[in-house]
Structures are given as structure tokens and as C-alpha cells.
Protein backbone atom coordinates (compact mmCIF):
# COMPACT_ATOMS: atom_id res chain seq x y z
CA UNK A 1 95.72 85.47 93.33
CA UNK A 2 93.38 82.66 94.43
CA UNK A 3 89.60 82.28 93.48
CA UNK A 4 88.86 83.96 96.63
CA UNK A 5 91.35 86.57 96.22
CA UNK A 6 89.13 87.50 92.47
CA UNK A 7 85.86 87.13 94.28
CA UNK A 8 86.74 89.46 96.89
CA UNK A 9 88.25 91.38 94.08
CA UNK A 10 85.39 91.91 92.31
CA UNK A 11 83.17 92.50 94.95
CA UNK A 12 85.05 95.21 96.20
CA UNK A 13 84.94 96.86 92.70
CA UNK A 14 81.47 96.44 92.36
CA UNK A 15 80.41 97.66 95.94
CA UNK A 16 82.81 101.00 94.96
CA UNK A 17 81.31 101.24 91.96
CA UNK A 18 77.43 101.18 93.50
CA UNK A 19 78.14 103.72 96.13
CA UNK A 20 80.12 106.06 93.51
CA UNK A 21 77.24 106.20 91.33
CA UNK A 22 73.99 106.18 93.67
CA UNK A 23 71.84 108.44 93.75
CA UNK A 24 73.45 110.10 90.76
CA UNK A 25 71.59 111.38 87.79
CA UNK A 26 73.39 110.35 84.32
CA UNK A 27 71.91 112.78 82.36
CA UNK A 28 74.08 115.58 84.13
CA UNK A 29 77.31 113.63 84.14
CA UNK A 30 76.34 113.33 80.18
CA UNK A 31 75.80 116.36 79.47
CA UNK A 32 79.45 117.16 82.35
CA UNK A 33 81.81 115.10 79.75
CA UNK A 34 79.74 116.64 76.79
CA UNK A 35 80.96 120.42 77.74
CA UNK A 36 84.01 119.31 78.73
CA UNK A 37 87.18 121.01 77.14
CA UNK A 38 89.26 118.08 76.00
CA UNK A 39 91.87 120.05 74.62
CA UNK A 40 93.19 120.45 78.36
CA UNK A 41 93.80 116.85 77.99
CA UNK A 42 96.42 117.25 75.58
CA UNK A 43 98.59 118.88 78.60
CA UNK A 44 97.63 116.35 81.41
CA UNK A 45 98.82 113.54 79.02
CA UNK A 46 102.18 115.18 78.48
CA UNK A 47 102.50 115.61 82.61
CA UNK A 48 101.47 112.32 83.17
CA UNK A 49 104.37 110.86 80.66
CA UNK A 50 107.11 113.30 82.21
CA UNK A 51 105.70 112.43 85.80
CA UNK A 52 106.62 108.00 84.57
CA UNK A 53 110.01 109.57 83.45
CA UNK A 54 110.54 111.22 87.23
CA UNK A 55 109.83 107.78 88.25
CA UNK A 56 112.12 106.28 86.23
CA UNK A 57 115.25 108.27 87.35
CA UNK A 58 113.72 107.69 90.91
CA UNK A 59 113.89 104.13 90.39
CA UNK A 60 117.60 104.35 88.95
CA UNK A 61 118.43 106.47 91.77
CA UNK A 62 117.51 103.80 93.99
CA UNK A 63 119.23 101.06 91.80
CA UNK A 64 122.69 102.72 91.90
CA UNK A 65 125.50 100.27 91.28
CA UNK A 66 123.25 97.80 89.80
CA UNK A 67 123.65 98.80 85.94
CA UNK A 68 119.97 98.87 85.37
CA UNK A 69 120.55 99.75 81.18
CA UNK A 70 119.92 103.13 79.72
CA UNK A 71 117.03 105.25 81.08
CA UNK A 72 115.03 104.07 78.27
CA UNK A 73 115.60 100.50 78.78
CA UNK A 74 114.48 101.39 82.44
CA UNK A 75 111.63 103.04 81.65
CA UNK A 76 110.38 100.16 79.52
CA UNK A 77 110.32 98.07 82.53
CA UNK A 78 108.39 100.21 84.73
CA UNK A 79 105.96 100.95 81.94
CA UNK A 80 105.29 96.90 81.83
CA UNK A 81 105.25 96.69 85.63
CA UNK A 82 102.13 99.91 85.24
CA UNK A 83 100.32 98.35 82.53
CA UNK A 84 100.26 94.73 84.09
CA UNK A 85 98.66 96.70 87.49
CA UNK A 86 96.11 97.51 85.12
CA UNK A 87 95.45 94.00 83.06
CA UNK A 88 96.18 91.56 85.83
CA UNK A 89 95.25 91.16 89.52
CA UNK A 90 97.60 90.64 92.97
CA UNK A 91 99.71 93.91 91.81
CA UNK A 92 101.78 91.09 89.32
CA UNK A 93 103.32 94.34 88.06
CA UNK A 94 105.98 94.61 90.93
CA UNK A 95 107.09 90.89 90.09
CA UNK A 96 107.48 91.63 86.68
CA UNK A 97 109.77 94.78 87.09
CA UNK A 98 111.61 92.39 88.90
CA UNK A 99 111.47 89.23 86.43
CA UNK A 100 112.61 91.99 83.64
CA UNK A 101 115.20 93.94 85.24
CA UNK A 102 116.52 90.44 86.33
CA UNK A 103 117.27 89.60 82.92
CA UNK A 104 119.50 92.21 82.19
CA UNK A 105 121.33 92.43 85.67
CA UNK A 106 122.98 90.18 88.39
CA UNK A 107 121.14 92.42 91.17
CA UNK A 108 119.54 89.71 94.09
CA UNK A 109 115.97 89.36 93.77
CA UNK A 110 115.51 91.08 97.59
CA UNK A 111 117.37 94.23 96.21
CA UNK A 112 115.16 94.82 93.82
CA UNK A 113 112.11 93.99 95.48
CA UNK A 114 113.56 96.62 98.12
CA UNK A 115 113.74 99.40 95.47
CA UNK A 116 109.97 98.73 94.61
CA UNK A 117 109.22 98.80 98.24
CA UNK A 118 110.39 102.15 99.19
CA UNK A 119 109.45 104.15 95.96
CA UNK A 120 105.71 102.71 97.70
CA UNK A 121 107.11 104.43 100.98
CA UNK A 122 108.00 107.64 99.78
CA UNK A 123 105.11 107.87 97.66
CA UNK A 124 103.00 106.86 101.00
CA UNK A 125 105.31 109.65 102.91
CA UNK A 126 105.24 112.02 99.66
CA UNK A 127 101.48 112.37 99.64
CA UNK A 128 101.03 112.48 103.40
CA UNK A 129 103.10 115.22 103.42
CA UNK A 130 101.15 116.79 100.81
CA UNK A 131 98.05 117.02 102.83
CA UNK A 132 99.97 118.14 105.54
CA UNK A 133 101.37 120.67 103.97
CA UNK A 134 98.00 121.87 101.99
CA UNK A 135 96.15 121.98 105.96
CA UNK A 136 98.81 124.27 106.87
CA UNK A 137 97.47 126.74 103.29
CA UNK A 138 93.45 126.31 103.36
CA UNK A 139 91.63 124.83 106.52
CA UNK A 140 90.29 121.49 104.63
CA UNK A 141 86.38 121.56 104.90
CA UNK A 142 84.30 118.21 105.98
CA UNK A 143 85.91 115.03 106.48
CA UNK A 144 89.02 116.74 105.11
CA UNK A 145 89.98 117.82 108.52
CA UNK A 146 89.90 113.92 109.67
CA UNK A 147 92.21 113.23 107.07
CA UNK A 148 94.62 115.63 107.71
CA UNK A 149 94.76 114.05 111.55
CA UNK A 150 94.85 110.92 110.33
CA UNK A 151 97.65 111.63 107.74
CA UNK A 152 99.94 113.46 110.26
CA UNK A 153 99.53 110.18 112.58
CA UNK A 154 100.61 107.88 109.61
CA UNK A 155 103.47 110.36 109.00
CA UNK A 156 105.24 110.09 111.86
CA UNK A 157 104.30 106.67 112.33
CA UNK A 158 105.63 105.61 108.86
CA UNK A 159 108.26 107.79 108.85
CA UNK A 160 110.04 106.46 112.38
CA UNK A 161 109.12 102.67 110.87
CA UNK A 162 111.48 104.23 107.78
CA UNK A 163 114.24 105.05 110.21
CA UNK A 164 114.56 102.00 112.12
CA UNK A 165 114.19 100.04 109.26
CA UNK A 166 117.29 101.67 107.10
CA UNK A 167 119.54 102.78 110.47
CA UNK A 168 118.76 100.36 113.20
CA UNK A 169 117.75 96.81 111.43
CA UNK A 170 118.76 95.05 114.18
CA UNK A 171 116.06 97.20 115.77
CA UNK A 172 113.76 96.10 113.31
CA UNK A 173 114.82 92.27 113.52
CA UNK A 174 114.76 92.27 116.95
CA UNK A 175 111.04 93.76 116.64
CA UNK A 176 109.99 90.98 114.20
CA UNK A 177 111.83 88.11 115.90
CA UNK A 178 109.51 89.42 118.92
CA UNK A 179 106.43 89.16 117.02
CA UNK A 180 107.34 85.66 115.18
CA UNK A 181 107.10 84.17 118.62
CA UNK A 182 103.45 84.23 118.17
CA UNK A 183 103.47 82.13 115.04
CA UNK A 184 103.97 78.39 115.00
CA UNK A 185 107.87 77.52 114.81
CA UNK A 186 108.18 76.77 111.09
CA UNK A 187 106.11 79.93 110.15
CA UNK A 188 108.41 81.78 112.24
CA UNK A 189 112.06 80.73 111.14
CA UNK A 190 110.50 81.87 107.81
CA UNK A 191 109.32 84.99 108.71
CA UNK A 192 112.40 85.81 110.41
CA UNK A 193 114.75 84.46 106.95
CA UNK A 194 112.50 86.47 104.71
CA UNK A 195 112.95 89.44 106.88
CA UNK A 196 116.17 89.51 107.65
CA UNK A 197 117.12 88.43 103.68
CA UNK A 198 114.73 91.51 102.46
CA UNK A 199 116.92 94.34 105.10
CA UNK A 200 119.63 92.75 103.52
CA UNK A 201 118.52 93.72 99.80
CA UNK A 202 118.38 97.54 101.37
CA UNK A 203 121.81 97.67 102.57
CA UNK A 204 123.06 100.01 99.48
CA UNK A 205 120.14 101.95 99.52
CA UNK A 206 121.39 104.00 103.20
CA UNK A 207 123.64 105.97 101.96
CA UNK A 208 122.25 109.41 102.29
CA UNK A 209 122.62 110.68 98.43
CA UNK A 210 120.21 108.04 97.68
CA UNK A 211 117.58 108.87 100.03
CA UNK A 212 117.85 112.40 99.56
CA UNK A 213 117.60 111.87 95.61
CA UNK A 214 114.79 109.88 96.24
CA UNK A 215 112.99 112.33 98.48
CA UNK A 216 113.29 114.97 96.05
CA UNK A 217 112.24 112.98 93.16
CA UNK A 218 109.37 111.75 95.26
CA UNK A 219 108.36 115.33 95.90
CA UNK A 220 108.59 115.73 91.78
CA UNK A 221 106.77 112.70 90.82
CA UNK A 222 103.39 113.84 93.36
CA UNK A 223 103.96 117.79 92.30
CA UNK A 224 103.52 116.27 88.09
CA UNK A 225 100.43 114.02 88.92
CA UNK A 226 98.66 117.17 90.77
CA UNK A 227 99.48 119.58 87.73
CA UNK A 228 97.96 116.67 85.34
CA UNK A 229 94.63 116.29 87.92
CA UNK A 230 94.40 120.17 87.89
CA UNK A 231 94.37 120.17 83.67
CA UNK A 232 91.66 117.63 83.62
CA UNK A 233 89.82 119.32 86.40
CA UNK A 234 90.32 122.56 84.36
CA UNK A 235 88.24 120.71 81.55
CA UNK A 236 85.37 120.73 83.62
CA UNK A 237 83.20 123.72 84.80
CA UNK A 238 83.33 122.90 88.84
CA UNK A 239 82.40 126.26 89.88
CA UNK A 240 85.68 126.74 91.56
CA UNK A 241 88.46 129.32 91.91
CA UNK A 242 91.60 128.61 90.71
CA UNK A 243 93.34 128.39 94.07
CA UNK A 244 90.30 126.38 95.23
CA UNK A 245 90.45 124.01 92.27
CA UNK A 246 94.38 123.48 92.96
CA UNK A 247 93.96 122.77 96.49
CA UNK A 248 90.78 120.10 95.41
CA UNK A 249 93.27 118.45 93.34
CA UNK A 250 95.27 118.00 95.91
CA UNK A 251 93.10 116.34 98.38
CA UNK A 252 92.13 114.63 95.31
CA UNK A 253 95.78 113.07 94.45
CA UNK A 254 95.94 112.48 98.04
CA UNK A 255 93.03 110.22 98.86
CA UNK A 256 92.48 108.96 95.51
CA UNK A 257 95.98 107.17 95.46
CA UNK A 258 95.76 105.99 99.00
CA UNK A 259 92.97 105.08 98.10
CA UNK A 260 93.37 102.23 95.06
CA UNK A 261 95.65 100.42 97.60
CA UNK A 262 92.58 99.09 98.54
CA UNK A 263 92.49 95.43 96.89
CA UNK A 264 90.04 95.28 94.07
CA UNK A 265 90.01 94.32 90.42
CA UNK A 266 92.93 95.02 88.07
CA UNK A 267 93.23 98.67 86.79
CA UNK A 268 91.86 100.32 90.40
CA UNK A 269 88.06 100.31 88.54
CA UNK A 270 85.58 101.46 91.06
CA UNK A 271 87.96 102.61 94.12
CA UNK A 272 89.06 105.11 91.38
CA UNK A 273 85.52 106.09 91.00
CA UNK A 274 84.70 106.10 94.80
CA UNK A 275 87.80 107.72 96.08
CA UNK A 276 87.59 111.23 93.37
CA UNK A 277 83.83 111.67 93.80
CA UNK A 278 84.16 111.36 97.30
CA UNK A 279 87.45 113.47 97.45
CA UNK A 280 85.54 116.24 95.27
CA UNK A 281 82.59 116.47 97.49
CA UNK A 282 84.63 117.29 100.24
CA UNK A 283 84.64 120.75 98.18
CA UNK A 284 80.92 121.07 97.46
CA UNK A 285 80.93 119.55 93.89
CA UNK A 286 78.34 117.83 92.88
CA UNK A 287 77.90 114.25 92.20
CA UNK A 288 78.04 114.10 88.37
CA UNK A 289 80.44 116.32 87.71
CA UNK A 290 83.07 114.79 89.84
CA UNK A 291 81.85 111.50 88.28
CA UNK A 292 82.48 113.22 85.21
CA UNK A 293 85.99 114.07 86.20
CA UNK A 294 86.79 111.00 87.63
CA UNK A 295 85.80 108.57 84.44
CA UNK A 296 88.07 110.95 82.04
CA UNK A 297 91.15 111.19 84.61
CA UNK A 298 91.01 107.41 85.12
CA UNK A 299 90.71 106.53 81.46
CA UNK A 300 92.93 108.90 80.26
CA UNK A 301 95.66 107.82 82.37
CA UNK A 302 94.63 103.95 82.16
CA UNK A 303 94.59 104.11 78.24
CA UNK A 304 98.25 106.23 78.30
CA UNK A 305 100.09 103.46 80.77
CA UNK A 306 98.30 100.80 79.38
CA UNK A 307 99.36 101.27 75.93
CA UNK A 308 102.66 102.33 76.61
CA UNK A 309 102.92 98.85 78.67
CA UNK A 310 102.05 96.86 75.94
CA UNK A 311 104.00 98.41 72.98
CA UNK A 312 106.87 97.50 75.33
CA UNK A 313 105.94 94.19 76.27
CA UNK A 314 106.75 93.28 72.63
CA UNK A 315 110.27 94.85 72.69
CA UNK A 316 110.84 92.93 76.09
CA UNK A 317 110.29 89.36 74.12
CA UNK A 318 107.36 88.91 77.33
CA UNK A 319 103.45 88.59 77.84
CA UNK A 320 100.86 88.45 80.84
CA UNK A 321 101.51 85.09 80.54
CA UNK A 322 105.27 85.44 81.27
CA UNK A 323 103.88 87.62 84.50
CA UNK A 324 101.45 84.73 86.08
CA UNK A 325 104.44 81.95 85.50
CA UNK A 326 107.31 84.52 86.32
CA UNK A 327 105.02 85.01 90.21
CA UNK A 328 105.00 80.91 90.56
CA UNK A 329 108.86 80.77 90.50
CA UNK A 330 109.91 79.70 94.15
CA UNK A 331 111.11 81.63 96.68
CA UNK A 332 114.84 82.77 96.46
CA UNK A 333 114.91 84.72 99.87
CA UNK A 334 117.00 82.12 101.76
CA UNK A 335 119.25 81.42 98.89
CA UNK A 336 119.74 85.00 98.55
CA UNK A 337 121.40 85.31 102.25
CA UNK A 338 124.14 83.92 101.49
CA UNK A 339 124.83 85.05 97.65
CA UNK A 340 128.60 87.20 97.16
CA UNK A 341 128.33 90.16 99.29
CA UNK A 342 129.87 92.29 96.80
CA UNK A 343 126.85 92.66 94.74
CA UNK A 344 124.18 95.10 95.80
């Protein structure tokens, strides 16, 4: 990422930040995390470690063929990709699952950069559908109801993009050789290479036992995270019933993780912040206490992925510095083309 790219960055983080805390008075969010039961943390720590496993096997579902290592080795990669999310800017943690995983393989660079790319689809179509589905339970109150339109649009709309992408590629090349026409001629014989090299990398990943497994894994990974955000919520006294507080937590998982896709310093700081309060007001709880909940969900799960990351960092023989050189390496989508088709 460019000096513009951290500027813009950081001013996105900071601008979250202001609006997540205004007008809020500290002495109640002190005295929220002081009554806090932190022994429910114990519980949301253990989902949040079996919910990076259910990744894990996702991920391996959607490597078949490649002989990724054991499920250990596996999980030590995605654990490095997490924690650099959280330590350095641009996302560098998707090109170091792929520098790592590399290593150990002879899988093309575009495969694996496919894999990554539709675990973020089905997470995208996992969480829309969980809205969807909770609108169809309790009628969402406020801006809830907006959401729920707006997710059912983006549904169907990324769902049909999901289709044609996987079953009718030449479709989807046909689409984006349309749309390169508008770009000067160089730009576009690149756009159209890098295109057509990436559906390439998804070729093994039609067959229908993968997508299935992935769909259901999906649904696994999303259905962990809300059982952790409902055991830190639990911490807190929200003045909520228990099928109200369930359903919060899942508009909460919903618009919190859509929400950090917005670009902003490393770790998610302040769109965090901004997304749960927000998310939790949409329920009629206060300010601080949703602060409250927000800065021990965030940390708690920062400090777990972050430390995990690191301790396996030194087992991979790598360092953030191995990330920022490993993203400089040039371009292999061309070469890539035209690489043994036998490989996946």
C-alpha cells in the first residue's frame, strides 16, 4: 500500500473511531467493562478457535488435489494470513497464505488465489443469508429493515455473479472483454490475461462436492462466530431477552463483518468500533455499553489470532518482512496460462 493508500487508511480509522465514540460518556462504558462477567469469555475464545479450525477444513475442501500438508500445517498458514490482516495494511494476509502454501505445494499461484477468493464469497453469501434468514424470525427494527433489502439485493446479485462465473466463464469473459473495451489497449489485453488466467485457477473448484462442502462449512464457520458474539454479549447486562440478544448478535456478525471490508488501518480498528455500536443500537442499547461490548469482542479476538499468527510465523521460518517482499514479487498470471494442465 502506497503513502496515500496509509493516509486514507488512517483517516478512515480515525473518522470511525470519532463517530463511534461521540457523544458517549466514558464513565458508563467504565463502569460497562467493570461489571462485566469475563468468565463468559473463556467460552467465546474456545468458539472462536473451533470456528479458525471450520475454516481450515473449508479451505482444504477447496484445495482438493493440491496436497495442502496435514490440517495442522494448514491451519498454521491461515493463522499467519489472520494475524498479518491485523499487523500490516492492503489485506497482505491473502498474499502470504499464498507465499506459504506455495512453499510446500506445486499448486499455480491463480489457484490459490481462487480458493481465497471464494471462501470471501461464501462468507459474503453466508452472512447475507443470515440476515435474510433472521428477517424471516423477528421483523428487524430501524435501519435493520434497510439492510435486510439491501442484503436480499446483494444476494441474488452475488449469487448469479457466482454462477456465471463457475458454469458459464465464457459468459463471464465475454462480459469482461466487453467492459475492457473502455480501457486503453494495453490496460485491456491485461485485464483480459489476468481474468481469463484467474477462471482458469477455479477450474477444479466446480465440481459440485466442493461447493456443497464449502456451503456447508460456510454455514458452520458464521453459526461459531455468532455463538462466540452471543457469549461476550452474555458478559454484559444489555437489558435484553435471550432470543432478543441472539437475534442482536446476529445483525451484529452481519454488519460488523461487512463492515471491516471497508479499507482502514490494519486490525479493522475503528470500523470495528463503528459497525457493533451502530449494529447494537439498532436494538435500543445504549451507547456505552455496546462500546463496551465492542472493545472486549474486538480485543479478545484480535489478541487470540494475533498471537496464534505469530507463534506460527516462527515455525514457518517467515516475518512481516517476508509478507511486504513476498507482495513485490511480479506478476505470474500470464505465465501461469500456459503452465501443465494437469495440475490444479
Amino acid at each position: 500500500m502506497g503513502t496515500k493508500g496509509k493516509v486514507l487508511g488512517l483517516v478512515v480509522t480515525l473518522v470511525c473511531l470519532g463517530v463511534a465514540v461521540y457523544g458517549v460518556d466514558y464513565r458508563s462504558v467504565l463502569d460497562a467493562l467493570a461489571r462485566a462477567n469475563y468468565a463468559l469469555l473463556a467460552p467465546a475464545l474456545l468458539l472462536w478457535l473451533v470456528g479458525y479450525l471450520a475454516r481450515t477444513v473449508r479451505w482444504r475442501v477447496l484445495l482438493a488435489g493440491v496436497g495442502a500438508g496435514s490440517l495442522f500445517e494448514l491451519f498454521g498458514v491461515l493463522m499467519v494470513g489472520f494475524a498479518t490482516n491485523n499487523l500490516l495494511p492492503a489485506r497482505l494476509g491473502e498474499i502470504a497464505r499464498v507465499y506459504l502454501l506455495r512453499r510446500r505445494t506445486t499448486a499455480r499461484k491463480t489457484f490459490l488465489l481462487a480458493s481465497i477468493f471464494l471462501e470471501r464469497i461464501f462468507d459474503g453469501l453466508a452472512l447475507v443469508a443470515v440476515i435474510v434468514a433472521l428477517s424471516t424470525v423477528v421483523r428487524l427494527p430501524g435501519w435493520g429493515q434497510e439492510v435486510e433489502l439491501a442484503s436480499s439485493a446483494l444476494f441474488v446479485g452475488v449469487a448469479a455473479g457466482v454462477a456465471v462465473l463457475l458454469f458459464r466463464h465464457d459468459l463471464a469473459a465475454w462480459m469482461v472483454g466487453l467492459a475492457a473495451r473502455l480501457l486503453p489497449r494495453r490496460f485491456a489485453s491485461l485485464a483480459v490475461s489476468a481474468f481469463n488466467s484467474f477462471v482458469h485457477g477455479l477450474g477444479a473448484m466446480r465440481r459440485p462436492n466442493v461447493l456443497v462442502g464449502t456451503v456447508l462449512l460456510s454455514f458452520a464457520v458464521w453459526g461459531i462466530e455468532w455463538a462466540a458474539y452471543y457469549a461476550v454479549a452474555s458478559a454484559f447486562d444489555l437489558g435484553l431477552s435471550s432470543i432478543d440478544l441472539a437475534a442482536a448478535c446476529a445483525f451484529l456478525l452481519v454488519v460488523v463483518n461487512l463492515g471491516i471490508m471497508v479499507p482502514a488501518m490494519p486490525g479493522y480498528v475503528g470500523t470495528f468500533q463503528l459497525f457493533a455500536v451502530a449494529s447494537l443500537s439498532v436494538w435500543g442499547i445504549p451507547k456505552e455499553p455496546a462500546l463496551a461490548v465492542a472493545i472486549v469482542a474486538h480485543a479478545t479476538q484480535y489478541v487470540l489470532v494475533t498471537a496464534i499468527g505469530l507463534a506460527f510465523f516462527g515455525r514457518e521460518q517467515f516475518s512481516l518482512r517476508g509478507v511486504t517482499l513476498a507482495s513485490r514479487e511480479p506478476s505470474e498470471l500470464d505465465a501461469e496460462v500456459v503452465m501443465s494442465e494437469g495440475r490444479p
